[in-house]
N, C-alpha and C. Protein backbone atom coordinates (compact mmCIF):
# COMPACT_ATOMS: atom_id res chain seq x y z
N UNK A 1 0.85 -1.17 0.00
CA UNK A 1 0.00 0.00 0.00
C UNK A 1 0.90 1.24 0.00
N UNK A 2 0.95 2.46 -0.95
CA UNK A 2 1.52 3.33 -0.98
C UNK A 2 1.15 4.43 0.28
N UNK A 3 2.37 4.72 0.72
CA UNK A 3 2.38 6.02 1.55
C UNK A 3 1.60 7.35 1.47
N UNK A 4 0.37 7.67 2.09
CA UNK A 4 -0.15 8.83 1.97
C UNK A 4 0.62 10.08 2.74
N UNK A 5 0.41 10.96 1.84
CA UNK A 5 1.50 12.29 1.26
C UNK A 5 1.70 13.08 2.72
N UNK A 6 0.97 12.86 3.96
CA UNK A 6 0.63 13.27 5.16
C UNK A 6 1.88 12.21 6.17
N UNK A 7 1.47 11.02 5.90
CA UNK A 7 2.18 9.94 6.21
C UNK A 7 3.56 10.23 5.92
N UNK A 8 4.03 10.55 4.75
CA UNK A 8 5.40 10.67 4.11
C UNK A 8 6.19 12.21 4.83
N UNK A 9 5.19 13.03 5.14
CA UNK A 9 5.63 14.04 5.67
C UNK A 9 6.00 13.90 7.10
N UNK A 10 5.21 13.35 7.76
CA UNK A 10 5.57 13.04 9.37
C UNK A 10 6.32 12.15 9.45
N UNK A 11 6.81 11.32 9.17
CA UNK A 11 8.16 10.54 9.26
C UNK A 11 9.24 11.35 8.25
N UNK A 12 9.25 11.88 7.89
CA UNK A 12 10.23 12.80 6.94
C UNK A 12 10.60 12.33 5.66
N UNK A 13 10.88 12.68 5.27
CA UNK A 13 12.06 12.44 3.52
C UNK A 13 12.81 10.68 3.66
N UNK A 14 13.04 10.02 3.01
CA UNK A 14 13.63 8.76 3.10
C UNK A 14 13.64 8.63 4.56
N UNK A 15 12.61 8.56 5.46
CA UNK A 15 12.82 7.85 6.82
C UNK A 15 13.69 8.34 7.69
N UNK A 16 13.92 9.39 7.29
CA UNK A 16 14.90 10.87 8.35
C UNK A 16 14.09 10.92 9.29
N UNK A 17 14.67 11.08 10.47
CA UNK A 17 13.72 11.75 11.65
C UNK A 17 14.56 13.21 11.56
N UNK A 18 12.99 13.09 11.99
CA UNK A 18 12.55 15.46 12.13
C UNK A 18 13.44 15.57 13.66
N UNK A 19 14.19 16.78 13.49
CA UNK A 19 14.57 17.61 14.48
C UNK A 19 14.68 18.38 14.80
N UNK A 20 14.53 19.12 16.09
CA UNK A 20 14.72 20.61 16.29
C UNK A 20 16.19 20.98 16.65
N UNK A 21 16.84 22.06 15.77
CA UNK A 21 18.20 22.23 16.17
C UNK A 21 18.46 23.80 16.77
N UNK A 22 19.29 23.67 17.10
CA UNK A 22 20.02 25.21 17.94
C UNK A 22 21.20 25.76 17.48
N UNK A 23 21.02 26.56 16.95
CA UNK A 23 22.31 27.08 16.45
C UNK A 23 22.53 28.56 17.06
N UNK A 24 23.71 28.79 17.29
CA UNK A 24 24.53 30.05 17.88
C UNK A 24 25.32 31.19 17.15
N UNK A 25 25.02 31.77 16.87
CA UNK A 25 25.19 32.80 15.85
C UNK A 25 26.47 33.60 16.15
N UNK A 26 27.00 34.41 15.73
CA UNK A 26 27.87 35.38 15.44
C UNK A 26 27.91 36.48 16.13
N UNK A 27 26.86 37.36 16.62
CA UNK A 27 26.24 37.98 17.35
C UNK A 27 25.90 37.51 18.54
N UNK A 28 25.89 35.81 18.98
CA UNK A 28 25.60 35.60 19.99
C UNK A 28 24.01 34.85 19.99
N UNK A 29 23.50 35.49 19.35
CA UNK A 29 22.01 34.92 19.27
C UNK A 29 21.50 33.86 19.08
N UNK A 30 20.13 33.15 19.81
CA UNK A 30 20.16 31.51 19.37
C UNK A 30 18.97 31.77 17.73
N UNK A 31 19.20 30.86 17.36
CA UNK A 31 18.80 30.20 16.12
C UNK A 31 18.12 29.33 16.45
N UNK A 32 16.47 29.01 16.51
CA UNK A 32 16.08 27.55 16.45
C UNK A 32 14.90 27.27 14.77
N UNK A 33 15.62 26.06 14.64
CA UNK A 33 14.69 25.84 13.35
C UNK A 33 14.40 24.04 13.45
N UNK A 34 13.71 23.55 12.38
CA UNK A 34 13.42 22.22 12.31
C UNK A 34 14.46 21.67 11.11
N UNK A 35 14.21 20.34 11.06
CA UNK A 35 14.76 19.80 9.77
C UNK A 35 14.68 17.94 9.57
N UNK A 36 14.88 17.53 8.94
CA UNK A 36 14.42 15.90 8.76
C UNK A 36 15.42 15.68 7.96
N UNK A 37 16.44 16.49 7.97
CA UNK A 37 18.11 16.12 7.03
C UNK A 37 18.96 17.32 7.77
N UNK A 38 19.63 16.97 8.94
CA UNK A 38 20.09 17.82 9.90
C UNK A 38 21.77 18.59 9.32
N UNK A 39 22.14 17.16 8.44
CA UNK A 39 23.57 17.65 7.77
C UNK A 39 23.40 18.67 6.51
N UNK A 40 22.32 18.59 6.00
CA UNK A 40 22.27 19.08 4.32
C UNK A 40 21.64 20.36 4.77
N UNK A 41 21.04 20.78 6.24
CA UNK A 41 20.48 21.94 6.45
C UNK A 41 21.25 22.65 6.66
N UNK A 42 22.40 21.92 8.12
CA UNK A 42 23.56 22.62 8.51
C UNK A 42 24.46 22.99 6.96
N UNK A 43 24.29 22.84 6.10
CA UNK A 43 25.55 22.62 4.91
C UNK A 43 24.76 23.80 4.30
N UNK A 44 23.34 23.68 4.38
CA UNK A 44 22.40 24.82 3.41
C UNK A 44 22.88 26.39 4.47
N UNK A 45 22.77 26.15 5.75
CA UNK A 45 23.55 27.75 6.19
C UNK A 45 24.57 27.58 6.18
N UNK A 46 25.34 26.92 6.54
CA UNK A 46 27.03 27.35 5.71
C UNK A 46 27.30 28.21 4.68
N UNK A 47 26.48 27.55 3.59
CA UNK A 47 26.65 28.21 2.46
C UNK A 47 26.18 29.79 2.04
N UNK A 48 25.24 29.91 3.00
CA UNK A 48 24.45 31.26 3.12
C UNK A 48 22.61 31.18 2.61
N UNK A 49 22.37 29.87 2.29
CA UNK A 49 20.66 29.69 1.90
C UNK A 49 20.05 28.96 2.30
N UNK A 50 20.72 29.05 3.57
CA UNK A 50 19.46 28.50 4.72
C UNK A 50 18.65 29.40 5.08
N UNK A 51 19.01 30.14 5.61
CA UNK A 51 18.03 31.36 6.34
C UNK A 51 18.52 33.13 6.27
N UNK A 52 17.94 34.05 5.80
CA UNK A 52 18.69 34.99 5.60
C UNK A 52 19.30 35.46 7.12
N UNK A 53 18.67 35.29 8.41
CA UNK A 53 19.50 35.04 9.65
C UNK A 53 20.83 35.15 9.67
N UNK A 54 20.96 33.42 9.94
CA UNK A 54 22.07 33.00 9.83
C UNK A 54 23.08 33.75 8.31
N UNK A 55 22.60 33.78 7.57
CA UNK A 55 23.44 34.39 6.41
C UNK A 55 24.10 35.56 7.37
N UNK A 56 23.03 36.16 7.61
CA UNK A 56 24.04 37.58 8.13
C UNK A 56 24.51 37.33 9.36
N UNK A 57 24.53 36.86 10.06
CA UNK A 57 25.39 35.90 11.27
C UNK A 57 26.59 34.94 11.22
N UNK A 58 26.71 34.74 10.16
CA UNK A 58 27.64 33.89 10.65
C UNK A 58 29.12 34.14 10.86
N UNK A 59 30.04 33.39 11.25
CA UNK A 59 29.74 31.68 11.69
C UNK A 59 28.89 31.44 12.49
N UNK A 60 28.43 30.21 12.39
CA UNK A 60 27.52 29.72 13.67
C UNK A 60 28.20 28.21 14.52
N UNK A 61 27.41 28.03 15.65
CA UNK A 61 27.31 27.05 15.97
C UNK A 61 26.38 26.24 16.22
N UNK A 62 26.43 24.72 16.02
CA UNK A 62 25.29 23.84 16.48
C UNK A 62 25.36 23.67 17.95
N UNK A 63 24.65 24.17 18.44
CA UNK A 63 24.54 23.45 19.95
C UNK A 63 23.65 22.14 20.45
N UNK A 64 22.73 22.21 19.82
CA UNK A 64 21.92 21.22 20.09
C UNK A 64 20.84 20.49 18.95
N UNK A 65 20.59 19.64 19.20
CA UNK A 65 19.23 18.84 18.29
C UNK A 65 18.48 17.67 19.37
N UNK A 66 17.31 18.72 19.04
CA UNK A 66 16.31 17.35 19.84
C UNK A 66 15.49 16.45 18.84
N UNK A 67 15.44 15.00 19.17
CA UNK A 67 15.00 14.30 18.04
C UNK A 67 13.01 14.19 18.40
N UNK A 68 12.75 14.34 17.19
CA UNK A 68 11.38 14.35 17.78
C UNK A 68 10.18 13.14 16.61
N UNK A 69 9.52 12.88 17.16
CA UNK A 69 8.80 11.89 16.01
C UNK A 69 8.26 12.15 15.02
N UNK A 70 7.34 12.95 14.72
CA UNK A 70 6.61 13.64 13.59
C UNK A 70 7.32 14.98 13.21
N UNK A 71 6.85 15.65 12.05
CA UNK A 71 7.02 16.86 11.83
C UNK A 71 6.47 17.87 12.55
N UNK A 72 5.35 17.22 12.91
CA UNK A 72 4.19 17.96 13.46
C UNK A 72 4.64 18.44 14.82
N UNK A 73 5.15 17.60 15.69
CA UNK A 73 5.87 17.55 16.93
C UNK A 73 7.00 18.68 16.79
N UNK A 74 7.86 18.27 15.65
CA UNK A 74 9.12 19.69 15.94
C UNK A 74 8.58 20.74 15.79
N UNK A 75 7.31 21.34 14.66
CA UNK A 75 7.09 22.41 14.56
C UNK A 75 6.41 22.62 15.65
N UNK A 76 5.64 22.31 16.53
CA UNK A 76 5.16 22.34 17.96
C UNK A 76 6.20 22.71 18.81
N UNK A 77 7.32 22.17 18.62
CA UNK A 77 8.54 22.33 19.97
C UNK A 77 9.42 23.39 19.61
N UNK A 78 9.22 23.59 18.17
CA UNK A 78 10.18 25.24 17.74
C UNK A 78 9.22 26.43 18.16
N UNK A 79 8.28 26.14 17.32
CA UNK A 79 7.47 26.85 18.11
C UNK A 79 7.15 27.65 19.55
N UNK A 80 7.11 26.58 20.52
CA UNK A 80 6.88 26.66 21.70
C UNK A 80 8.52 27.39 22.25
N UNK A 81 9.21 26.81 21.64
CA UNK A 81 10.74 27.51 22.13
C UNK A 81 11.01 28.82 21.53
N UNK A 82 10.53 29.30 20.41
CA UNK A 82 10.65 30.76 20.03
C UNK A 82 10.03 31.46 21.01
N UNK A 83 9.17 31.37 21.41
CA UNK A 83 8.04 32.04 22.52
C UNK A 83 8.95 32.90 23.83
N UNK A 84 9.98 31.39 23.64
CA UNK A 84 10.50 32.21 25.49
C UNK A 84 11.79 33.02 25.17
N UNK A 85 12.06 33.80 26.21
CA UNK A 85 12.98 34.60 26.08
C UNK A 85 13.94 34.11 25.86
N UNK A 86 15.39 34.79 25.62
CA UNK A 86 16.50 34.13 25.66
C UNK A 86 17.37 33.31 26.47
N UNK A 87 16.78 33.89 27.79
CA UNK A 87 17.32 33.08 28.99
C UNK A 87 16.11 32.37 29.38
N UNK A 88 15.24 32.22 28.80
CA UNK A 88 14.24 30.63 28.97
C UNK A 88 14.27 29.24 28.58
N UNK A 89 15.17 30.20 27.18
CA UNK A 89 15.28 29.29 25.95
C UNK A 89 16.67 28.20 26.57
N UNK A 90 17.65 29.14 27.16
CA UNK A 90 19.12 28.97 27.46
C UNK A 90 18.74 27.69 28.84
N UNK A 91 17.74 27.99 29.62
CA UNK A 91 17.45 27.11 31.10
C UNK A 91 16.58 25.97 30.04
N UNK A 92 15.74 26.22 29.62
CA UNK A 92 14.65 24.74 28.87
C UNK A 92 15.56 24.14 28.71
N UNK A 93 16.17 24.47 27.44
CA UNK A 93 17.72 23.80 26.80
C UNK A 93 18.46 23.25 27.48
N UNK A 94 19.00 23.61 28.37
CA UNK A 94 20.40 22.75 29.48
C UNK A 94 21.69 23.51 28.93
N UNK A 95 21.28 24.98 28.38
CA UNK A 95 22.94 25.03 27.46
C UNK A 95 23.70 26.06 28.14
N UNK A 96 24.68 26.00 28.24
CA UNK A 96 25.87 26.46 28.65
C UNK A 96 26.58 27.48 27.75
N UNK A 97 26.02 28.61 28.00
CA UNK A 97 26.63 30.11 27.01
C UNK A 97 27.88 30.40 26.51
N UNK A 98 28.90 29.88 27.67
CA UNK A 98 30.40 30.57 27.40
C UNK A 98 30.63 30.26 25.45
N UNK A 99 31.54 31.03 25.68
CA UNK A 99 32.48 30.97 24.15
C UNK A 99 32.82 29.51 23.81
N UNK A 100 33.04 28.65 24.98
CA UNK A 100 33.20 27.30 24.36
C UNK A 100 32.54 26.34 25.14
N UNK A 101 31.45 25.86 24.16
CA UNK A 101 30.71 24.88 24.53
C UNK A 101 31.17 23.52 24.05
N UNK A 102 31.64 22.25 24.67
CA UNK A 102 31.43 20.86 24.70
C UNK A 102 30.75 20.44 23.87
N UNK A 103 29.60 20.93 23.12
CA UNK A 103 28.74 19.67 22.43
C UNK A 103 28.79 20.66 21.61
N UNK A 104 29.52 21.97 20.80
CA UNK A 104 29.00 22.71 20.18
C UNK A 104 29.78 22.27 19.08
N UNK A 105 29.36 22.58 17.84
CA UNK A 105 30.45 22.30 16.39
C UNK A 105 30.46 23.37 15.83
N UNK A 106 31.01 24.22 15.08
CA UNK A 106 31.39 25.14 14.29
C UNK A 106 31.21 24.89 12.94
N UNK A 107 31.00 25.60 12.36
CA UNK A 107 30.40 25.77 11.04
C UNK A 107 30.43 27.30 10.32
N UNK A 108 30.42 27.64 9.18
CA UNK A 108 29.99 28.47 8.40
C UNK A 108 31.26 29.58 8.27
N UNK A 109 32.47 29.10 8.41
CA UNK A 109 33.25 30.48 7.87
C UNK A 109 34.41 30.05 9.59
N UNK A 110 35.56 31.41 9.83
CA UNK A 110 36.66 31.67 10.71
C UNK A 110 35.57 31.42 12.06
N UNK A 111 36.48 30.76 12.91
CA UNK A 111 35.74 30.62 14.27
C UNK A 111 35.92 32.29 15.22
N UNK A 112 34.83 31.62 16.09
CA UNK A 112 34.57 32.83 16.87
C UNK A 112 35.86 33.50 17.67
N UNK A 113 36.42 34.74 17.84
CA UNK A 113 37.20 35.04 18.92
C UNK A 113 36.76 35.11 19.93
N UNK A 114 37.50 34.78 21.03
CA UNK A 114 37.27 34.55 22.62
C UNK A 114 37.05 36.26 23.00
């Protein structure tokens, strides 16, 4: 029985699970967006056409990705996380601000100065 087009969307693209990621900007600022191909998104702001955001931010960093089941679910949990302030976002999260974060990766251009 073929996959209905609703069906294909909530489990994602070839059986990707959807995630919500965090990225850390240039300026300092968090970044949260979704995605169901977490490398080819991170690679789409690298390049500068992911988000006009991040374009004018960068470098960035990944700090985090939460894995979530449906699509429906991440856009619910980005959602709900844009809402709070920056230091809501920073306590929900578990993340750790300094200049060098442990779980963070770098991306998009010269790393940050201390």
């Amino acid at each position: 029985m073929p996959l209905k087009k609703a069906d294909a969307l909530e489990s994602g693209k070839n059986g990707r699970q959807w995630c919500v990621y965090v990225l850390r900007c240039s300026n300092d600022s968090l970044y949260i967006g979704i995605t169901n191909d977490l490398d080819k998104r991170i690679e789409r702001h690298r390049v500068g056409t992911g988000s006009k955001f991040v374009r004018s931010w960068r470098p960035f960093e990944l700090l985090k990705t939460i894995p979530c089941e449906t699509a429906g679910e991440a856009r619910r949990l980005e959602y709900d996380l844009k809402r709070l302030t920056r230091q809501k976002k920073i306590e929900a999260l578990g993340l750790r601000m300094g200049r060098q974060n442990g779980n963070a990766h770098h991306a998009g251009g010269k790393p940050f100065s201390s």
